[in-house]
N, C-alpha and C. Protein backbone atom coordinates (compact mmCIF):
# COMPACT_ATOMS: atom_id res chain seq x y z
N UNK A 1 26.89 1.67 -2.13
CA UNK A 1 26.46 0.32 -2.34
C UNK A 1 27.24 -0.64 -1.44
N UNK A 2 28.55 -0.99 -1.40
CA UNK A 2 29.20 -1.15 -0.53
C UNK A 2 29.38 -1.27 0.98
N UNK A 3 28.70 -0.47 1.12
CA UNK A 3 28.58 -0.35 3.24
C UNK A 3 26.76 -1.00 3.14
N UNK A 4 26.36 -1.00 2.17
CA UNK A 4 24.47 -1.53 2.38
C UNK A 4 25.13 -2.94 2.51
N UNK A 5 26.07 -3.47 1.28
CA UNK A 5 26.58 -5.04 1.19
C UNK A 5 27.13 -5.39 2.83
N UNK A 6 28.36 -4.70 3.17
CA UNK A 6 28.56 -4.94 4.58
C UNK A 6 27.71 -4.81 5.21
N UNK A 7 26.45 -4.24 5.91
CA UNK A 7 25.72 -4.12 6.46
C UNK A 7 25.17 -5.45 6.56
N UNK A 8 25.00 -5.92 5.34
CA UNK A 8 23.79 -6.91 5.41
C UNK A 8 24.56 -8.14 5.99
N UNK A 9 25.63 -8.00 5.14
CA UNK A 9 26.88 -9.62 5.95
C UNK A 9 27.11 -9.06 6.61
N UNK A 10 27.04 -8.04 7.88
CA UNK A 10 27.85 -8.35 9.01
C UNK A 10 26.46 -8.68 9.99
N UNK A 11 25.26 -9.40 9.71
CA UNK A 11 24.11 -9.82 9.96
C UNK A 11 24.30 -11.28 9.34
N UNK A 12 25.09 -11.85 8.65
CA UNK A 12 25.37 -13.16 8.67
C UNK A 12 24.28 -13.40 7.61
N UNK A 13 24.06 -12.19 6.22
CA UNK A 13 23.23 -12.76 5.18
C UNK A 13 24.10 -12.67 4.42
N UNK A 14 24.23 -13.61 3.12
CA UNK A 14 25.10 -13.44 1.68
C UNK A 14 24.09 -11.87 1.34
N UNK A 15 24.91 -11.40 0.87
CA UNK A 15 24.16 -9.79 0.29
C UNK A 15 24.86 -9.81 -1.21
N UNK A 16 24.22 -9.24 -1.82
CA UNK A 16 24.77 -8.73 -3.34
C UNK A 16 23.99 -7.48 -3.69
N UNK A 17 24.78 -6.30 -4.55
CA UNK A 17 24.61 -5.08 -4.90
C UNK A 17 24.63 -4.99 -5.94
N UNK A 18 23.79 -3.99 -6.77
CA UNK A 18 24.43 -3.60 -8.20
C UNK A 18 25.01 -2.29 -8.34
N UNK A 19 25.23 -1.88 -9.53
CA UNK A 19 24.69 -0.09 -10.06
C UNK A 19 23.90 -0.23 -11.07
N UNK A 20 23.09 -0.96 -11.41
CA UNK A 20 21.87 -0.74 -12.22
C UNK A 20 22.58 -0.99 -13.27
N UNK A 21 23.49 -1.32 -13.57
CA UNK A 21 24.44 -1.61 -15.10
C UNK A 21 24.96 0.02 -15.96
N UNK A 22 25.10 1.01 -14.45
CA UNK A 22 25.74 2.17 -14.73
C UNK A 22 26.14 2.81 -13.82
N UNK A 23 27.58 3.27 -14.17
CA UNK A 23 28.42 3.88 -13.24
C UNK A 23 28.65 5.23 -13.41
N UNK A 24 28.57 6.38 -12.73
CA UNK A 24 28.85 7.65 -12.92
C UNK A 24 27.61 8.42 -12.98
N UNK A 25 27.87 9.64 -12.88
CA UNK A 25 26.63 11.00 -12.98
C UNK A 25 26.02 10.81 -14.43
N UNK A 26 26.72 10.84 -15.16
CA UNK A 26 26.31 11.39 -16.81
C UNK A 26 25.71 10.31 -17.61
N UNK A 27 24.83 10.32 -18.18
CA UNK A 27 23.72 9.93 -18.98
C UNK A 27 23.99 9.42 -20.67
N UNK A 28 25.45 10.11 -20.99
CA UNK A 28 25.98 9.82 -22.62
C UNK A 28 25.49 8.20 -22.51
N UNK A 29 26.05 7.37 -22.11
CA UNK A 29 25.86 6.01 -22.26
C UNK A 29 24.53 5.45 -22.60
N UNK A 30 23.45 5.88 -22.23
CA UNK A 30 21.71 5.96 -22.73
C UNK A 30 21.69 6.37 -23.63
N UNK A 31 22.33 7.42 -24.66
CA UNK A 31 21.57 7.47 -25.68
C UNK A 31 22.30 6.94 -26.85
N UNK A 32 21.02 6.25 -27.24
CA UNK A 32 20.90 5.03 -28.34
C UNK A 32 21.49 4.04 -28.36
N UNK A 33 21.26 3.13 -27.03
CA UNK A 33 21.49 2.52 -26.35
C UNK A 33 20.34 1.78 -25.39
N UNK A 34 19.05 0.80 -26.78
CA UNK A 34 18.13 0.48 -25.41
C UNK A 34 18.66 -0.41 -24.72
N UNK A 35 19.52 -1.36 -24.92
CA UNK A 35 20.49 -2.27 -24.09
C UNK A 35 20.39 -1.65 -22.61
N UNK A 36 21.00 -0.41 -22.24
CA UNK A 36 21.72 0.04 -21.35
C UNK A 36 20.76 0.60 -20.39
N UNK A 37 19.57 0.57 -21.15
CA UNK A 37 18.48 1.64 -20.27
C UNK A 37 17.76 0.52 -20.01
N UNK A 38 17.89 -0.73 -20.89
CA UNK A 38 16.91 -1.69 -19.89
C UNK A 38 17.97 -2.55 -19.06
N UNK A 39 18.92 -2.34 -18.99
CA UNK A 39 19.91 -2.67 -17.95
C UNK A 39 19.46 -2.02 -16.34
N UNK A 40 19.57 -0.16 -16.80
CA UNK A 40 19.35 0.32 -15.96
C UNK A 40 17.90 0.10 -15.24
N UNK A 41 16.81 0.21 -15.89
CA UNK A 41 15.53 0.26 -15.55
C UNK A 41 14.96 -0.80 -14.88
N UNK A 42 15.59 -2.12 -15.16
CA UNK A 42 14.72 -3.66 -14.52
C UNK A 42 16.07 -4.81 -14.36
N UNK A 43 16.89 -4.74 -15.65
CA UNK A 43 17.26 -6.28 -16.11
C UNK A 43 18.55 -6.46 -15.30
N UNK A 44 19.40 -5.53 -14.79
CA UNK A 44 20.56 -5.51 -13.71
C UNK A 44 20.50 -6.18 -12.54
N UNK A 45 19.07 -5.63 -12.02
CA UNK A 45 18.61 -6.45 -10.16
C UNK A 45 18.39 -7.57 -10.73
N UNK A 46 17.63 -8.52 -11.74
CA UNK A 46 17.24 -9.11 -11.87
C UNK A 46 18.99 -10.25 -12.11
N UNK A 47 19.20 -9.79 -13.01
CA UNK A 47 20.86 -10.53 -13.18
C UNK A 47 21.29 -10.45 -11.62
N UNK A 48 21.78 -9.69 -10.72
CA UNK A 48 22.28 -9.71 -9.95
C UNK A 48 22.09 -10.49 -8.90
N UNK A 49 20.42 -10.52 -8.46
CA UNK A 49 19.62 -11.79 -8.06
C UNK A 49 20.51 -12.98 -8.63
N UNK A 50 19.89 -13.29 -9.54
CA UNK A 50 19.92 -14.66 -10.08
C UNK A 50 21.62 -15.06 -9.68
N UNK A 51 22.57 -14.75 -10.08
CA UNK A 51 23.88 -14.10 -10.09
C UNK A 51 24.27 -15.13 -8.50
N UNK A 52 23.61 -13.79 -7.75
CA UNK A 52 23.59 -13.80 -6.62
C UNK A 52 23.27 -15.09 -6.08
N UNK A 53 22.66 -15.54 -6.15
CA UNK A 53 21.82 -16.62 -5.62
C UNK A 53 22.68 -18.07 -6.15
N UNK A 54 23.20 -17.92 -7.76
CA UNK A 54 24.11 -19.39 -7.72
C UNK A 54 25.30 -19.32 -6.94
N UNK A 55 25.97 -18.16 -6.78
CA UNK A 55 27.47 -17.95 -6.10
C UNK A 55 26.65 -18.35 -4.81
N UNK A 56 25.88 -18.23 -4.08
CA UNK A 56 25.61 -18.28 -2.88
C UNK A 56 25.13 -20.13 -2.68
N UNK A 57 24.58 -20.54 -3.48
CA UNK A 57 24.42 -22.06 -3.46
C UNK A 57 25.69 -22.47 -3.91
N UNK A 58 26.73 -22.28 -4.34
CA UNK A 58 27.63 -22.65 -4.82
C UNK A 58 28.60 -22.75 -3.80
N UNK A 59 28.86 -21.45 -2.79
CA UNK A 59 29.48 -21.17 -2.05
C UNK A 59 29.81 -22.10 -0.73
N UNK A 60 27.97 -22.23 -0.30
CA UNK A 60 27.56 -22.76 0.91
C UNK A 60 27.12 -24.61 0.36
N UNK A 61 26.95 -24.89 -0.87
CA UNK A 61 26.48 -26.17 -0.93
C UNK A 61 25.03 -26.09 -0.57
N UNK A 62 24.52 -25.25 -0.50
CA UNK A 62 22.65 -25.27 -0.77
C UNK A 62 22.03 -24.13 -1.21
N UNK A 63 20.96 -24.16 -1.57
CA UNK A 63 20.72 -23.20 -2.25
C UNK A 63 19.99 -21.99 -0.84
N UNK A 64 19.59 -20.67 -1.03
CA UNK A 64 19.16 -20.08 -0.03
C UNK A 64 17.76 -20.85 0.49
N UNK A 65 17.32 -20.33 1.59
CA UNK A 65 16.05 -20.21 2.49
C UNK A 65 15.26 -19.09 2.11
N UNK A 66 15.32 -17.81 2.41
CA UNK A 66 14.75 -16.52 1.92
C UNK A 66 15.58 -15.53 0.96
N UNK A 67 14.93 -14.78 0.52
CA UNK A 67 15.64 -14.16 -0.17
C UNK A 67 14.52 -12.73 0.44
N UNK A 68 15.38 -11.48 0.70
CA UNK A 68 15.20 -10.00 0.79
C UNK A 68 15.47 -8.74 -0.24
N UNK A 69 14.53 -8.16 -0.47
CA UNK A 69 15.42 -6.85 -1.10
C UNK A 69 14.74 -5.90 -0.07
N UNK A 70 15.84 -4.59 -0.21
CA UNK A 70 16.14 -3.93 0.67
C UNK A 70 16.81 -2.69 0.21
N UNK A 71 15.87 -1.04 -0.41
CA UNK A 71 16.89 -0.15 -1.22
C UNK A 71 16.13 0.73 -1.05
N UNK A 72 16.42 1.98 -1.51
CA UNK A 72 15.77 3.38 -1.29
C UNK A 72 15.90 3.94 -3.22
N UNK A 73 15.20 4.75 -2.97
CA UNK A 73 15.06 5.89 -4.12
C UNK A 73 15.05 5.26 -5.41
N UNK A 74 16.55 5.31 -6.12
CA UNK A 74 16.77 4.78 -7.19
C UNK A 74 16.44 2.88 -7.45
N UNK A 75 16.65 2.72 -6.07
CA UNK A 75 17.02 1.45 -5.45
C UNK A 75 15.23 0.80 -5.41
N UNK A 76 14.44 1.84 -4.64
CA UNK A 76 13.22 1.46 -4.05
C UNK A 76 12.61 1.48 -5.68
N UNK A 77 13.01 1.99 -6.68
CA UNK A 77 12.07 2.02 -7.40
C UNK A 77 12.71 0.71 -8.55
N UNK A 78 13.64 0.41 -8.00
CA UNK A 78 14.05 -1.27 -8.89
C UNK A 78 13.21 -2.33 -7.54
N UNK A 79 13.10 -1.97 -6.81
CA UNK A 79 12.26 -2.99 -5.59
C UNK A 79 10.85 -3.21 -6.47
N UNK A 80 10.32 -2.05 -6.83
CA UNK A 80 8.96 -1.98 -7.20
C UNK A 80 8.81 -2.91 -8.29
N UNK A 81 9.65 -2.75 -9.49
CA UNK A 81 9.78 -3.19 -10.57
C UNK A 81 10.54 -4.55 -10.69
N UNK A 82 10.68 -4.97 -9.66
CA UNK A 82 11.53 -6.35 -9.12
C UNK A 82 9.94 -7.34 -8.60
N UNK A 83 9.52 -6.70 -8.23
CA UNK A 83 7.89 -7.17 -7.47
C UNK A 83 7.12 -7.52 -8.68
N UNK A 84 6.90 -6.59 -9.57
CA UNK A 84 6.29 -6.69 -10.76
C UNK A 84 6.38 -7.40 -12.06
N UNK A 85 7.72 -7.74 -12.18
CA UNK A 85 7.99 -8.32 -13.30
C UNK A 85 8.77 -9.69 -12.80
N UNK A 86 9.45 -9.66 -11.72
CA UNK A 86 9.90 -11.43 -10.93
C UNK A 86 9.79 -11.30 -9.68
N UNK A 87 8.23 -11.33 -9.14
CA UNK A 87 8.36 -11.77 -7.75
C UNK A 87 8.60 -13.23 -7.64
N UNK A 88 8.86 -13.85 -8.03
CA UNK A 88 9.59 -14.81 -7.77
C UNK A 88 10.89 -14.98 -6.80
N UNK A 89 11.74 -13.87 -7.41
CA UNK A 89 13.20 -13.60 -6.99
C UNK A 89 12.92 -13.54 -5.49
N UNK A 90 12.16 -12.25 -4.93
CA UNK A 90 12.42 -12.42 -3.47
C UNK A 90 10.89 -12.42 -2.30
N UNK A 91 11.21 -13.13 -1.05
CA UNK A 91 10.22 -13.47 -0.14
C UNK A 91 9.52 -12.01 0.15
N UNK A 92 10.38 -11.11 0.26
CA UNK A 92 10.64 -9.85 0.78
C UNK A 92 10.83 -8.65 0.49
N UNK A 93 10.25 -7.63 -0.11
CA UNK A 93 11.05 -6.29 -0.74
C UNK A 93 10.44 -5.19 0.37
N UNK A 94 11.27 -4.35 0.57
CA UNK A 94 11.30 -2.97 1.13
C UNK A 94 11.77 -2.22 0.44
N UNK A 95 10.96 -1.22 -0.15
CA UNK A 95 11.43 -0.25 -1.25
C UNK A 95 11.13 1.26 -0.49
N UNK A 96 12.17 1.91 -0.02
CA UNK A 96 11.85 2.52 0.43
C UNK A 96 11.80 4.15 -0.45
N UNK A 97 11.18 4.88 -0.28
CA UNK A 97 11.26 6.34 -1.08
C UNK A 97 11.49 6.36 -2.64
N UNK A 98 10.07 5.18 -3.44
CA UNK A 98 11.03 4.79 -4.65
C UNK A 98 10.80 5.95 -5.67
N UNK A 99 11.97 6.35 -6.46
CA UNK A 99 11.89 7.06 -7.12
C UNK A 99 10.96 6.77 -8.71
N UNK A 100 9.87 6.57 -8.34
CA UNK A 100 9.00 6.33 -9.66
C UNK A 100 8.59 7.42 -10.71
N UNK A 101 8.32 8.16 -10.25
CA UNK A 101 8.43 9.19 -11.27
C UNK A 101 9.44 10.34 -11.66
N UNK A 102 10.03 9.21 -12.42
CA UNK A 102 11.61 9.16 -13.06
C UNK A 102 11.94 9.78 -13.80
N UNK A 103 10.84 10.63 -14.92
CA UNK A 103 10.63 11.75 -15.82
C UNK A 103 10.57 12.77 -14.82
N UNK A 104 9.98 13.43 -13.63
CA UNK A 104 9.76 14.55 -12.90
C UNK A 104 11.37 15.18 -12.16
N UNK A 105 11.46 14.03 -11.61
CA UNK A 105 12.89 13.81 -10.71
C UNK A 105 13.99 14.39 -11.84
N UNK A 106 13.87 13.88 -12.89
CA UNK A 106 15.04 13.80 -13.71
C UNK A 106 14.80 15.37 -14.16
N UNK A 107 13.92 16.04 -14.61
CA UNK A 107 13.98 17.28 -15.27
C UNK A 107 14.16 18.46 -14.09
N UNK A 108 13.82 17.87 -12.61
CA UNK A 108 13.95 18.79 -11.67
C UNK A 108 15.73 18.78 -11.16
N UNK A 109 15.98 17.54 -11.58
CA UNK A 109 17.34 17.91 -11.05
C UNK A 109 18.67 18.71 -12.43
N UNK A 110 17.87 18.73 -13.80
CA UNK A 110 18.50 18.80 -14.61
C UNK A 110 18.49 20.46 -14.44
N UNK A 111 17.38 21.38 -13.73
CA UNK A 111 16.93 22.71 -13.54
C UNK A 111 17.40 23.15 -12.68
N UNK A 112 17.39 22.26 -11.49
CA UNK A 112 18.00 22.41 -9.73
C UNK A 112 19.33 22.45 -9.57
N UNK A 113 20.09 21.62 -9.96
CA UNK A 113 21.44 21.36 -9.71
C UNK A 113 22.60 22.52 -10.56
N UNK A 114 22.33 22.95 -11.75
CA UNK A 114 23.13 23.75 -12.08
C UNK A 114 22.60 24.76 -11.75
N UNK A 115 21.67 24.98 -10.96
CA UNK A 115 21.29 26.68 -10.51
C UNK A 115 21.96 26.63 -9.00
N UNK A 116 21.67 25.44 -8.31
CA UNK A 116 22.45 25.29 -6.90
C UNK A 116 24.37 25.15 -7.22
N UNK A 117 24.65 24.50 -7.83
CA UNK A 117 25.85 23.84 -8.28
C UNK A 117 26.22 22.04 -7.36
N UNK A 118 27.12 21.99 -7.53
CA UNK A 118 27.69 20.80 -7.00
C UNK A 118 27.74 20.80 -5.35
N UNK A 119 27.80 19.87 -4.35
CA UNK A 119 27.83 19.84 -3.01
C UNK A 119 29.07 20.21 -2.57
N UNK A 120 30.28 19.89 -3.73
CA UNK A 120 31.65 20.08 -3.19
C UNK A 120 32.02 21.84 -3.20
């Protein structure tokens, strides 16, 4: 997340990142917990935006000109759902490779990964 943020300011845009309102591999924190899953699923980009956008009028003394999103996979599929529920927020989304079908992904890696193991 971090080097996407530099990326974007060293292009001379205010940038802001999330983690979806979750940190780490493991999943304990979701259950029974709809707070956390609608953190993860929509309401995080959306805070982060907004977030984003007063520190940045605040910063500079005006408010922005455009606003961009710009993410892949996990990322592309909060782009989608960023479009859908507040296009408002941005001029611009590129969602690239979004991971929408989030039930398939999730049971293939729950099958895949301990039969492959870890990358390290």
């Amino acid at each position: 997340m971090y080097e996407d943020i530099e990326y974007a300011a060293s292009f001379g845009f205010a940038s802001v990142g999330t983690n979806n309102g979750h940190d780490g591999v493991y999943g304990d924190a979701f259950l029974h917990n709809p707070d956390v899953i609608e953190d993860y699923a929509y309401r995080a980009v959306h805070t982060g935006v907004v977030v984003g956008k007063d520190v940045t009028r605040s910063f500079y003394g005006t408010p922005h000109t455009k606003s961009y999103f710009l993410s892949c996979s996990a990322g592309g599929r909060s782009g989608f759902k960023e479009a859908q529920d507040f296009p408002e927020d941005f001029n611009g989304i590129i969602a690239g490779a979004p991971a929408i079908n989030f039930n398939n992904i999730t049971s293939w890696s729950c099958s895949f990964l301990p039969t492959t193991g870890p990358v390290d």
